[in-house]
PDB file of N, CA and C in Angstrom:
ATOM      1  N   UNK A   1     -39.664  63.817-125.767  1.00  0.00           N
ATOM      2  CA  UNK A   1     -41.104  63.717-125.670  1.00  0.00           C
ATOM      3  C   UNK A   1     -41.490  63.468-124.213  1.00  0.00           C
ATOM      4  N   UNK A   2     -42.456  64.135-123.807  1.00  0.00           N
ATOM      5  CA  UNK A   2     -43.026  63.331-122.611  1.00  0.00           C
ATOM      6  C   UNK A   2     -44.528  62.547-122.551  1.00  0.00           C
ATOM      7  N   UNK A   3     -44.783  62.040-121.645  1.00  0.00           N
ATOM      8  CA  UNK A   3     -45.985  61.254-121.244  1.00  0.00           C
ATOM      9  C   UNK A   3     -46.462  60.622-119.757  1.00  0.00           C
ATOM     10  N   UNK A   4     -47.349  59.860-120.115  1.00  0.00           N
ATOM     11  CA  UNK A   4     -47.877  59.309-118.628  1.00  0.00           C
ATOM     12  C   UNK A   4     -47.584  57.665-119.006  1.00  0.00           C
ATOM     13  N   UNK A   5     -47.117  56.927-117.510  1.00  0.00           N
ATOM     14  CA  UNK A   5     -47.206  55.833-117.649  1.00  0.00           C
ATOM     15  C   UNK A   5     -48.657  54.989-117.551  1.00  0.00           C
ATOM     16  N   UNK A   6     -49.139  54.201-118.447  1.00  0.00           N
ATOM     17  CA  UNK A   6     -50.464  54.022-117.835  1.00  0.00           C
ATOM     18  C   UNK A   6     -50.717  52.069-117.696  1.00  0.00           C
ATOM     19  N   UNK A   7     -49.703  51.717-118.239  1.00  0.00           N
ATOM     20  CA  UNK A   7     -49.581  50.005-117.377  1.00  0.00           C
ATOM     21  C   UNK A   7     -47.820  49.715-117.692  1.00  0.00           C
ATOM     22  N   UNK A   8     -47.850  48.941-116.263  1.00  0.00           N
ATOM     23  CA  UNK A   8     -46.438  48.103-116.034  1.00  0.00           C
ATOM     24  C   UNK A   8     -46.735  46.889-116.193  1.00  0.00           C
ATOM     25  N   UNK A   9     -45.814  45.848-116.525  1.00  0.00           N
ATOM     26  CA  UNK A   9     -45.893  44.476-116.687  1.00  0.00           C
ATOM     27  C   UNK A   9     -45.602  44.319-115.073  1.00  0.00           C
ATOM     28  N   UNK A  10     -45.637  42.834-115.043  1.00  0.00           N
ATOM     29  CA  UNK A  10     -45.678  41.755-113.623  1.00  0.00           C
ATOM     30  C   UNK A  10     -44.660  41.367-113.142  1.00  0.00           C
ATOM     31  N   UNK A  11     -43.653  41.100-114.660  1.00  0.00           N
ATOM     32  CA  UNK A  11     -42.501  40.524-114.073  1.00  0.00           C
ATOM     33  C   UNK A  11     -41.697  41.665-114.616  1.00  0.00           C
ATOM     34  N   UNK A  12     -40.006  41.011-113.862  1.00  0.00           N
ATOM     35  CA  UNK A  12     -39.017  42.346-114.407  1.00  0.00           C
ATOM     36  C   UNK A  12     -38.089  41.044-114.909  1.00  0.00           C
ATOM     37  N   UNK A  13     -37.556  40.961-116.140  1.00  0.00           N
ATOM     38  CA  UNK A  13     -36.674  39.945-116.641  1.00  0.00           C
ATOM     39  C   UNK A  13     -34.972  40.879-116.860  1.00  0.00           C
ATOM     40  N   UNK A  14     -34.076  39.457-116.584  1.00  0.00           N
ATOM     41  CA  UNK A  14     -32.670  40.085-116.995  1.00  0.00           C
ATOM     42  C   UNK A  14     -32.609  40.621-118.844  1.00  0.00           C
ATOM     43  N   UNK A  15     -31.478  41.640-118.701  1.00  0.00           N
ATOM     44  CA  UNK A  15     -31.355  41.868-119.782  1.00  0.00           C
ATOM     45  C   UNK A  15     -30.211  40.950-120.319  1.00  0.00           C
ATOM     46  N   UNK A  16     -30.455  39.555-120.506  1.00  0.00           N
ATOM     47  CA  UNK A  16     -28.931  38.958-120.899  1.00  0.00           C
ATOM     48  C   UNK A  16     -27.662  39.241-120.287  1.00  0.00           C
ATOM     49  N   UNK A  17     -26.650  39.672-120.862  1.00  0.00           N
ATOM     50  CA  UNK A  17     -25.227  40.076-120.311  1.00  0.00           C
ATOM     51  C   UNK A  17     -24.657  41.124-119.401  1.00  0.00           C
ATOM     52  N   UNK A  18     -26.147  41.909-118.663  1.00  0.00           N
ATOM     53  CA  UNK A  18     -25.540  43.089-117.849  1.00  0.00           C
ATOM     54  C   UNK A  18     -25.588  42.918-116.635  1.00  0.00           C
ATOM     55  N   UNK A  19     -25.542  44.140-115.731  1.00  0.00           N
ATOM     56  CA  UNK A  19     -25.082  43.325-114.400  1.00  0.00           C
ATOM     57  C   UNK A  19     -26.201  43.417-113.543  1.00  0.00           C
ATOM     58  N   UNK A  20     -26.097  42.744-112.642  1.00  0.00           N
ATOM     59  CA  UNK A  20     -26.796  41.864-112.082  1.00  0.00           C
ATOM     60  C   UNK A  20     -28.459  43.041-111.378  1.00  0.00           C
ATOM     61  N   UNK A  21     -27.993  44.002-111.063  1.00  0.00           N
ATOM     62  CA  UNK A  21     -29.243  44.881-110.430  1.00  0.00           C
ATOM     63  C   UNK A  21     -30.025  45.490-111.833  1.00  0.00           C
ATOM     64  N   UNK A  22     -29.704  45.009-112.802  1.00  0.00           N
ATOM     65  CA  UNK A  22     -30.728  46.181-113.933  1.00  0.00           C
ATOM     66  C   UNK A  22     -31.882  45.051-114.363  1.00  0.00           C
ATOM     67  N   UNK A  23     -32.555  45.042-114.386  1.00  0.00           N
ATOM     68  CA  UNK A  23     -33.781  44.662-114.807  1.00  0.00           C
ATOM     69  C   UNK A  23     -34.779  44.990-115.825  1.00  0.00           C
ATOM     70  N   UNK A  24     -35.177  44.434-116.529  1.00  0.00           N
ATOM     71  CA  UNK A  24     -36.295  45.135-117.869  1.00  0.00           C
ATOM     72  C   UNK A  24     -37.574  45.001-117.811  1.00  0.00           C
ATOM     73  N   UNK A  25     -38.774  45.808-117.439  1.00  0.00           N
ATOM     74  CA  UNK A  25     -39.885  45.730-117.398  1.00  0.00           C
ATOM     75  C   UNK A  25     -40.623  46.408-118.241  1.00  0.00           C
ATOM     76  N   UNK A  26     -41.955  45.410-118.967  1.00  0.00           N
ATOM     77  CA  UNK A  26     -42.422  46.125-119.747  1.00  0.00           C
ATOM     78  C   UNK A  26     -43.422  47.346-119.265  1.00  0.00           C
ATOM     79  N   UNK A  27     -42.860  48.301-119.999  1.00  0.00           N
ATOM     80  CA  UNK A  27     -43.819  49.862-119.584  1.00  0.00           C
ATOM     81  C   UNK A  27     -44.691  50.401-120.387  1.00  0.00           C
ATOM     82  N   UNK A  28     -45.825  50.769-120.412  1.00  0.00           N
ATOM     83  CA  UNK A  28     -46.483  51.184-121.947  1.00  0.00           C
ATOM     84  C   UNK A  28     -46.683  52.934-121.398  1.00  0.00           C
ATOM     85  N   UNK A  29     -46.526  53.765-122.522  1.00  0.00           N
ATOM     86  CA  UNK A  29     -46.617  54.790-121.694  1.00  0.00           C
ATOM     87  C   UNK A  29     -47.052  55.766-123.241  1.00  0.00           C
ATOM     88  N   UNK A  30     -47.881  56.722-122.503  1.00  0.00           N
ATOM     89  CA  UNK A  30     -49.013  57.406-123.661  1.00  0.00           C
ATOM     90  C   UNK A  30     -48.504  59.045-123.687  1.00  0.00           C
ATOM     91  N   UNK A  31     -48.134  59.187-124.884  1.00  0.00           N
ATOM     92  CA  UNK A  31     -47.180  60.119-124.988  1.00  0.00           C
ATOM     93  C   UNK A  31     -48.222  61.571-125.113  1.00  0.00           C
ATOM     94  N   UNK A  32     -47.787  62.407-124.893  1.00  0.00           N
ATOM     95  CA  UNK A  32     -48.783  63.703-124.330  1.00  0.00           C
ATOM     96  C   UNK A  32     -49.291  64.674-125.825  1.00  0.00           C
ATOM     97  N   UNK A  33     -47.870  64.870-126.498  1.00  0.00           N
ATOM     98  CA  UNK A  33     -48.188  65.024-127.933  1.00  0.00           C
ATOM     99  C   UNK A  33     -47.227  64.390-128.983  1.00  0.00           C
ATOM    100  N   UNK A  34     -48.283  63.830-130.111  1.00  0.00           N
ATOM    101  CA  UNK A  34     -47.855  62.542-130.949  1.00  0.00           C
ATOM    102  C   UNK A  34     -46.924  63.460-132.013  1.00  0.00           C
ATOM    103  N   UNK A  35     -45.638  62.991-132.287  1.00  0.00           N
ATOM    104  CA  UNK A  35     -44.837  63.068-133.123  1.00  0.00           C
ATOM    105  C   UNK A  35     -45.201  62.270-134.082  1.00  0.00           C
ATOM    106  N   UNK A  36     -44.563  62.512-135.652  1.00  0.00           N
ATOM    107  CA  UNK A  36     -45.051  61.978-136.833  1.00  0.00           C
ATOM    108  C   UNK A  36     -43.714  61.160-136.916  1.00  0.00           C
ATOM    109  N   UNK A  37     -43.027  61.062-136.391  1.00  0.00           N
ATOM    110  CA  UNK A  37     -41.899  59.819-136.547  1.00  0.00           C
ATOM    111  C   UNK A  37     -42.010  59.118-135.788  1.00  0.00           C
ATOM    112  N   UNK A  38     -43.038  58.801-134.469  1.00  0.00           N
ATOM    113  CA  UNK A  38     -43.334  57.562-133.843  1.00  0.00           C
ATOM    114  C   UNK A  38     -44.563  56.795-134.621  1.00  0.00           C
ATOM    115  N   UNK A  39     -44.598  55.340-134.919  1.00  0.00           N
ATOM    116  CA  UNK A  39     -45.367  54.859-136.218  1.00  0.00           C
ATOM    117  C   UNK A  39     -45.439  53.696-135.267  1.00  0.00           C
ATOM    118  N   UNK A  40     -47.252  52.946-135.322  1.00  0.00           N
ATOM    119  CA  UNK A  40     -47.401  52.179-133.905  1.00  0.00           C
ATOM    120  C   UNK A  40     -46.512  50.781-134.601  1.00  0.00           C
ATOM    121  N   UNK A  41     -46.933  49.926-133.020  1.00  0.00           N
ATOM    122  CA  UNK A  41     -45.968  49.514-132.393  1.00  0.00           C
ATOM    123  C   UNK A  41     -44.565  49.657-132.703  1.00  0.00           C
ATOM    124  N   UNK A  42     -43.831  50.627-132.115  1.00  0.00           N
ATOM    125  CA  UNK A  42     -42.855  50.937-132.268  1.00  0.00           C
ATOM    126  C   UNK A  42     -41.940  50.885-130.520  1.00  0.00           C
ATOM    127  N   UNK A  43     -40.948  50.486-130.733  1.00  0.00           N
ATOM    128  CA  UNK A  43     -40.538  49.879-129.520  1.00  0.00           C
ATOM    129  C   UNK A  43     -39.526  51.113-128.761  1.00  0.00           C
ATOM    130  N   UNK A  44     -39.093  51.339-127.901  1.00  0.00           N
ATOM    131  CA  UNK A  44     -38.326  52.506-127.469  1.00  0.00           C
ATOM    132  C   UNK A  44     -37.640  51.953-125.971  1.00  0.00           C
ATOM    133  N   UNK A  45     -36.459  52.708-125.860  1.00  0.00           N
ATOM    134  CA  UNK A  45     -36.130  52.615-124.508  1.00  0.00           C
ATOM    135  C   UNK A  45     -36.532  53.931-123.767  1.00  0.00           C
ATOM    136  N   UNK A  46     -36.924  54.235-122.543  1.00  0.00           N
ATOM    137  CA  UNK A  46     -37.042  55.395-121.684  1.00  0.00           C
ATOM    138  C   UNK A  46     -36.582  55.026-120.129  1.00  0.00           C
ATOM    139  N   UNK A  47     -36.125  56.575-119.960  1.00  0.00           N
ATOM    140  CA  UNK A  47     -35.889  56.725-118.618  1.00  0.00           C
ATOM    141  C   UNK A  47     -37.391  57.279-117.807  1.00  0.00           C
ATOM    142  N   UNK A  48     -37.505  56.576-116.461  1.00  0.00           N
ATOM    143  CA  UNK A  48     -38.682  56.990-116.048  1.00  0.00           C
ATOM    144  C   UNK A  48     -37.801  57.504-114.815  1.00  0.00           C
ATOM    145  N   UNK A  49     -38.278  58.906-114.523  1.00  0.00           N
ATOM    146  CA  UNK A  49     -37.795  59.357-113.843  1.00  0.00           C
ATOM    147  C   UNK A  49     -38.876  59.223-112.008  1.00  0.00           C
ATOM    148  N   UNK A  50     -37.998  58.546-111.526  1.00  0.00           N
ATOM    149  CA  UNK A  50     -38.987  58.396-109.915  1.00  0.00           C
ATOM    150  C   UNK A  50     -38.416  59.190-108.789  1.00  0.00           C
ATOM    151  N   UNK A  51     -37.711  59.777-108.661  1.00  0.00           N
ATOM    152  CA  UNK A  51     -37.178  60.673-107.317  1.00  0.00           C
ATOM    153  C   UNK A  51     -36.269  61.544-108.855  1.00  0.00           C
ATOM    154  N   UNK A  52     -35.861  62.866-107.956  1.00  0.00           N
ATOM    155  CA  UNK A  52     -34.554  63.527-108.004  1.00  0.00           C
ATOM    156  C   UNK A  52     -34.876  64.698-107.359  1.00  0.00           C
ATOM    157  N   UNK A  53     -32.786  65.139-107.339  1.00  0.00           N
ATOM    158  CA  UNK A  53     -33.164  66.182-106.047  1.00  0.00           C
ATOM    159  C   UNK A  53     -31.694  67.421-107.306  1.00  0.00           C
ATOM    160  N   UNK A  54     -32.134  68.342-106.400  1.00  0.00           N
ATOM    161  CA  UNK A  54     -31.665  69.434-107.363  1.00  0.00           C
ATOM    162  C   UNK A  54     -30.225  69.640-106.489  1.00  0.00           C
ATOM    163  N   UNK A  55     -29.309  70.237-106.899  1.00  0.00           N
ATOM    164  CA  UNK A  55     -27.808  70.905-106.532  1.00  0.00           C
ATOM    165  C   UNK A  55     -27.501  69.649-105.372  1.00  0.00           C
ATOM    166  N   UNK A  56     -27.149  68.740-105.888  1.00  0.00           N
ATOM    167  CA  UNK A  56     -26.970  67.539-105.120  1.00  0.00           C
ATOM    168  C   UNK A  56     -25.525  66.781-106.155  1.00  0.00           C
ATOM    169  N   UNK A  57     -24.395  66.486-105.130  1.00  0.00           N
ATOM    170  CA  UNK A  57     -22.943  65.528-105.794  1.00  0.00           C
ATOM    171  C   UNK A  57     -23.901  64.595-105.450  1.00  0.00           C
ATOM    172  N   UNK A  58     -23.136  63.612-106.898  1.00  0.00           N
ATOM    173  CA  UNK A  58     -23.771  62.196-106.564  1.00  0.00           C
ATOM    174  C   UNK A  58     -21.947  61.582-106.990  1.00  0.00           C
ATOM    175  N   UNK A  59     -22.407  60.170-105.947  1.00  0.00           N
ATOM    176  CA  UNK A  59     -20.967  59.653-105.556  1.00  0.00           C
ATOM    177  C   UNK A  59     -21.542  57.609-105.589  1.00  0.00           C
ATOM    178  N   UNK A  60     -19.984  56.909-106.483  1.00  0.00           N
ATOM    179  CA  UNK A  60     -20.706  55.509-106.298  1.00  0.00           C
ATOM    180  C   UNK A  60     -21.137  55.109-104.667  1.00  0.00           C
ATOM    181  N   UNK A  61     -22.116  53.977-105.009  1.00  0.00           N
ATOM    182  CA  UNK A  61     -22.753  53.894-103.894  1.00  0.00           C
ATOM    183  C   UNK A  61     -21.591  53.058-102.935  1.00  0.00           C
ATOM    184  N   UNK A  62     -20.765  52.439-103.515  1.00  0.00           N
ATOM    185  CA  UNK A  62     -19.274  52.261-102.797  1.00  0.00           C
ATOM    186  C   UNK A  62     -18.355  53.518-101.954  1.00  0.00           C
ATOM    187  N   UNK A  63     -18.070  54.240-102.065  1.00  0.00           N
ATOM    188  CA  UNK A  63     -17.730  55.535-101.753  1.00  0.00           C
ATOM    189  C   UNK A  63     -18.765  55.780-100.184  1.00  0.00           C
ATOM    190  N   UNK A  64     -19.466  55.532 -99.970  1.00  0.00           N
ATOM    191  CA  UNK A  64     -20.095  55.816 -98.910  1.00  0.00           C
ATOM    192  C   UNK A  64     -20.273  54.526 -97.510  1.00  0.00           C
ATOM    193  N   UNK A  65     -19.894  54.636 -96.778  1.00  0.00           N
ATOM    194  CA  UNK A  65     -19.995  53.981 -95.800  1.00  0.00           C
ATOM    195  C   UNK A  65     -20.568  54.448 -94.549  1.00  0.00           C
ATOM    196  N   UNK A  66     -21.065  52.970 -93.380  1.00  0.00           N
ATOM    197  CA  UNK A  66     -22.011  53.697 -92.524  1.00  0.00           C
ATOM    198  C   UNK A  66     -21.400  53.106 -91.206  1.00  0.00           C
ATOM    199  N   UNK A  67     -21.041  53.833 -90.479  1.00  0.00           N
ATOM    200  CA  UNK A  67     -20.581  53.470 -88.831  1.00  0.00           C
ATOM    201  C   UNK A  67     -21.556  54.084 -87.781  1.00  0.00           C
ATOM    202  N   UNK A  68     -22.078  53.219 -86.693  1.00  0.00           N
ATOM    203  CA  UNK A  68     -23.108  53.902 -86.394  1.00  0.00           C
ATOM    204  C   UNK A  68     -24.665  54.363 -86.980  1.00  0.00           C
ATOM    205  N   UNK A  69     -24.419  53.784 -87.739  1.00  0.00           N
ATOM    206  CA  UNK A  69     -25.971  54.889 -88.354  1.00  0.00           C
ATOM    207  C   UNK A  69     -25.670  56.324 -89.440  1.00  0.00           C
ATOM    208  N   UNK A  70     -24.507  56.421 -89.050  1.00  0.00           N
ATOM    209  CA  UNK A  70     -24.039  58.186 -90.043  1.00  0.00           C
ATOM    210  C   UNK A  70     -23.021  57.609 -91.560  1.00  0.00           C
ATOM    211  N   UNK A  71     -23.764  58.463 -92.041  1.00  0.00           N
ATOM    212  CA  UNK A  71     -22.939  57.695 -93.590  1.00  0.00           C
ATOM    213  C   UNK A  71     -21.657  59.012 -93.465  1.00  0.00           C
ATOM    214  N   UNK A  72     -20.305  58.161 -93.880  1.00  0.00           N
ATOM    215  CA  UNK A  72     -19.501  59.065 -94.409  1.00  0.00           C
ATOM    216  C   UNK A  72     -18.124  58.313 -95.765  1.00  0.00           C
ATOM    217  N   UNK A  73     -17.222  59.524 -96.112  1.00  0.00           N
ATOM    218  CA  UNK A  73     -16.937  59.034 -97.008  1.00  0.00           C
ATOM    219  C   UNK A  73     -15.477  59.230 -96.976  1.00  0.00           C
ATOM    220  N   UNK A  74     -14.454  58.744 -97.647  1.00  0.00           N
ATOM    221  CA  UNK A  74     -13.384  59.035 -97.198  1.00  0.00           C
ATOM    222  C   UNK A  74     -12.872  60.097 -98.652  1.00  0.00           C
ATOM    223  N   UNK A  75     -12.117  61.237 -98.342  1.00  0.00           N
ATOM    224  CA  UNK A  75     -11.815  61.943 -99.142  1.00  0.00           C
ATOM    225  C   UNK A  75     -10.271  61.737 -99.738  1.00  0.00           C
ATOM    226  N   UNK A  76     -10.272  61.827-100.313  1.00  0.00           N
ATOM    227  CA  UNK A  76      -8.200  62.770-100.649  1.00  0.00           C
ATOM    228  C   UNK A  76      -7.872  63.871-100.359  1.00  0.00           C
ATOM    229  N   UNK A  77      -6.708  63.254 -99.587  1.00  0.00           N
ATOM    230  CA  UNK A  77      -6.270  64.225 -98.677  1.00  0.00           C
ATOM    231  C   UNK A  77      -4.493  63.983 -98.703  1.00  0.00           C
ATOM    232  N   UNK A  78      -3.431  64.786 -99.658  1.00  0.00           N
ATOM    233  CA  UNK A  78      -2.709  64.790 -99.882  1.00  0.00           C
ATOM    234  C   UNK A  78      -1.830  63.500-100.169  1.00  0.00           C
ATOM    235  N   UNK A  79      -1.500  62.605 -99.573  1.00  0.00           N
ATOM    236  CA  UNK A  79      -0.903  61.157 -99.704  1.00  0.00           C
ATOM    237  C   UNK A  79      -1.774  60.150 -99.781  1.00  0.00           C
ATOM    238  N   UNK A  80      -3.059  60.493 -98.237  1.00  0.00           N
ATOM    239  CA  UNK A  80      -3.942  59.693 -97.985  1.00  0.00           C
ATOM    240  C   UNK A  80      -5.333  60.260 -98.278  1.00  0.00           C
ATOM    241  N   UNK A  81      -6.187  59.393 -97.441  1.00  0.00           N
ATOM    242  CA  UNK A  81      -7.659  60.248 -97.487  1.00  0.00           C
ATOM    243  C   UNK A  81      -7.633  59.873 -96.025  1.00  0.00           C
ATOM    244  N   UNK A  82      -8.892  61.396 -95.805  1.00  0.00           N
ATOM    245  CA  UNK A  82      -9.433  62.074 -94.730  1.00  0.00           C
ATOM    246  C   UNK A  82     -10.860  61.088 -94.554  1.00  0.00           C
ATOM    247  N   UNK A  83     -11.675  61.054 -93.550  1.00  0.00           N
ATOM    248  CA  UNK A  83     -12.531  60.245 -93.092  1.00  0.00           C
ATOM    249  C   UNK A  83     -13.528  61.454 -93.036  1.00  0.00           C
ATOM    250  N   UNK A  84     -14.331  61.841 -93.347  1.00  0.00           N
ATOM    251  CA  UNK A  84     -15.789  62.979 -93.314  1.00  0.00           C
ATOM    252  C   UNK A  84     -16.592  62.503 -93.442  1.00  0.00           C
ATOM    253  N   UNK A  85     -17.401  63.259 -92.525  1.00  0.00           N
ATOM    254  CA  UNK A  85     -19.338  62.916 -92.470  1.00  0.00           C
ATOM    255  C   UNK A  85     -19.945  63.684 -93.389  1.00  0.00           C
ATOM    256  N   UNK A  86     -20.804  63.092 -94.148  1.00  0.00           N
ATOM    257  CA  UNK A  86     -21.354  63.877 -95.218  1.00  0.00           C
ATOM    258  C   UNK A  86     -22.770  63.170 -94.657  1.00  0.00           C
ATOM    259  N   UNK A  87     -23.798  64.125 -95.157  1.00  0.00           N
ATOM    260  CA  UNK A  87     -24.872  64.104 -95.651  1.00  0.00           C
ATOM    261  C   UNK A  87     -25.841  63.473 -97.031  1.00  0.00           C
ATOM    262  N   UNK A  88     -26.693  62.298 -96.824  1.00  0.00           N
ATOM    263  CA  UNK A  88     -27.333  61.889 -98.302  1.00  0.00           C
ATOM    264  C   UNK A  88     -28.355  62.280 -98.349  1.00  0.00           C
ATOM    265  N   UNK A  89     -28.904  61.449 -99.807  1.00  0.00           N
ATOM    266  CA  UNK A  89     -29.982  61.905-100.000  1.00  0.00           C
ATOM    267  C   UNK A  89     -30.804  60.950-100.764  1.00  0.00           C
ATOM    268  N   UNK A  90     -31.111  60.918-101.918  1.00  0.00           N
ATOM    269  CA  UNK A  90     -31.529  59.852-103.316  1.00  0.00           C
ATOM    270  C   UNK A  90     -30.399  59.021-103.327  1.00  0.00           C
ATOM    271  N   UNK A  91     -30.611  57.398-103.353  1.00  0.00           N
ATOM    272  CA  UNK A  91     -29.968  56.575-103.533  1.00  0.00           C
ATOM    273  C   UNK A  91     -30.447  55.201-104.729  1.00  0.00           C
ATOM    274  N   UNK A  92     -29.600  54.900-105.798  1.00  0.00           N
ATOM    275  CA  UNK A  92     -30.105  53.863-106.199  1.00  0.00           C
ATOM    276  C   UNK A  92     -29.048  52.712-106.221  1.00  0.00           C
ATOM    277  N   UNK A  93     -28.791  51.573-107.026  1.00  0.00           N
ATOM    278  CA  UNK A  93     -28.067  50.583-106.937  1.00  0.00           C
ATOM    279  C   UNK A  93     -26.560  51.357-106.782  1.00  0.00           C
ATOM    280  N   UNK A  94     -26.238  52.365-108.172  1.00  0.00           N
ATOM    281  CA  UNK A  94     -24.858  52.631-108.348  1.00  0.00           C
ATOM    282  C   UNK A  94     -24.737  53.946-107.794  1.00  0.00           C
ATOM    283  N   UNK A  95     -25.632  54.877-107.310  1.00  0.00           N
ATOM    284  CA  UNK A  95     -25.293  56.136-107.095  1.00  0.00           C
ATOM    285  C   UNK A  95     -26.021  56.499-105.768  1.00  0.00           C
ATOM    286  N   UNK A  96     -25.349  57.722-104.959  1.00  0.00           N
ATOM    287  CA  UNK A  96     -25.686  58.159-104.109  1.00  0.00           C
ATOM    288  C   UNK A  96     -25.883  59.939-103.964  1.00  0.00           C
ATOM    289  N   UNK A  97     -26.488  60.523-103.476  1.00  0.00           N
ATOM    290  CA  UNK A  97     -26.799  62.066-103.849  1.00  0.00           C
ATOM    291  C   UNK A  97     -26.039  62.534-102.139  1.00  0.00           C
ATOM    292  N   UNK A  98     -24.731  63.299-102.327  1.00  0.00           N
ATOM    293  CA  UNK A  98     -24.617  63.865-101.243  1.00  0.00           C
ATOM    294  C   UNK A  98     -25.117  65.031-101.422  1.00  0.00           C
ATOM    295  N   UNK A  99     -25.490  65.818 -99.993  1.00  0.00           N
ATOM    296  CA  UNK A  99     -26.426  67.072 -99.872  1.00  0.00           C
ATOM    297  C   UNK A  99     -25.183  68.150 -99.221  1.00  0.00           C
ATOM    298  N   UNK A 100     -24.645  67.282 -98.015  1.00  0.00           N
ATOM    299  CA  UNK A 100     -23.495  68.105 -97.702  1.00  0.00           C
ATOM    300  C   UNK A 100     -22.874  67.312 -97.197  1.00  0.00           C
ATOM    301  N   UNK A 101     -21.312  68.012 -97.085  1.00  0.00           N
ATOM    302  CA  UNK A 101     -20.233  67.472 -96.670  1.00  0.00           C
ATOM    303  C   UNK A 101     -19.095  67.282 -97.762  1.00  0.00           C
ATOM    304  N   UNK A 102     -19.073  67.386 -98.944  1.00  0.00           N
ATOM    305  CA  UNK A 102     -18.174  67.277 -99.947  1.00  0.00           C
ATOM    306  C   UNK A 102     -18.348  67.865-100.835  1.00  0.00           C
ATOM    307  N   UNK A 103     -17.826  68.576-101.196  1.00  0.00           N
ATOM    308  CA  UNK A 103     -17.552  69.800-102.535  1.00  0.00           C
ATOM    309  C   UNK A 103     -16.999  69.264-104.039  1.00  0.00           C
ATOM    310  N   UNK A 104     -17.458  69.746-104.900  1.00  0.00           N
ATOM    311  CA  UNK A 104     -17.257  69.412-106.451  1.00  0.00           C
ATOM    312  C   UNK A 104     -15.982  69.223-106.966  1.00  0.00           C
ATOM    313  N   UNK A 105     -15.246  68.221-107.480  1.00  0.00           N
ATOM    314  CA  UNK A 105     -13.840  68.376-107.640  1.00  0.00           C
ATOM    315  C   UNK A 105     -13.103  67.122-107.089  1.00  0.00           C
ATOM    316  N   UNK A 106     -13.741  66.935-105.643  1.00  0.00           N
ATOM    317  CA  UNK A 106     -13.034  66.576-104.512  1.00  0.00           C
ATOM    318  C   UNK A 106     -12.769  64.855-104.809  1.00  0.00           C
ATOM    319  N   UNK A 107     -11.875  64.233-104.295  1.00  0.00           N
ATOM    320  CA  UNK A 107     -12.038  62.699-105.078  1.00  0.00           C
ATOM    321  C   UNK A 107     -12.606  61.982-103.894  1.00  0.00           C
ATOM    322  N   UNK A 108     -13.271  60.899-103.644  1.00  0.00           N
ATOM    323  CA  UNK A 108     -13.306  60.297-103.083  1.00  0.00           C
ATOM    324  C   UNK A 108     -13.368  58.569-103.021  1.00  0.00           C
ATOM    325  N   UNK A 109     -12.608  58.032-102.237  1.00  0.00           N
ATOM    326  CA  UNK A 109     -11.861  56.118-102.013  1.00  0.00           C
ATOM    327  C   UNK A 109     -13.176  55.293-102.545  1.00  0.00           C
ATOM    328  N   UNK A 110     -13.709  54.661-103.121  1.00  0.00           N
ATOM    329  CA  UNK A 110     -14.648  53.582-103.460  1.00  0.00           C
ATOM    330  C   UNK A 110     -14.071  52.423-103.227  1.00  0.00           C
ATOM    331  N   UNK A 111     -14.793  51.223-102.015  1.00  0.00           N
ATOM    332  CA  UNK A 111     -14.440  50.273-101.239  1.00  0.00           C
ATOM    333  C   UNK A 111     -14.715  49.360-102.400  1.00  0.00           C
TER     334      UNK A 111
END
């Protein structure tokens, strides 16, 4: 289904036992066309989608490091890993969007 968000709550509370960056805020959001199996107050989880980027690797946000100012990442590279500059993009707590510099497949070291 989709919709519009049309109020956020004030505060963002823990969800009990998870880790430490996720947060729960209440969202009310007005759905565009009403399905006959949503019956009011009825409670739901959703993803709200705020950025994304298209034909983009995404890599943990560990995996990326910054020397200088330039993010890069270390690859596998037969015994060891290789040190490469890659390119980002969209970033959130656990993930990072490379744009270029590393190809699909490829493994890369998470610190």
């Amino acid at each position: 289904m989709t919709g519009r968000v049309y109020s956020i709550g004030a505060l963002a509370t823990s969800p009990g036992r998870s880790q430490f960056f996720i947060r729960m805020v209440p969202v009310r959001i007005a759905i565009d066309k009403l399905d006959p199996r949503v019956i009011p107050d009825l409670s739901a989880y959703v993803d709200v989608i705020t950025g994304q980027e298209e034909n983009t690797l995404q890599v943990p946000t560990g995996a990326v490091t910054e020397e200088n100012g330039k993010p890069f990442v270390f690859v596998k590279s037969g015994d060891g890993f290789e040190k490469r500059a890659v390119t980002t993009g969209l970033r959130s707590h656990t993930q990072i969007a490379i744009r270029e510099g590393l190809r699909a497949g490829e493994e890369v070291r998470v610190n």
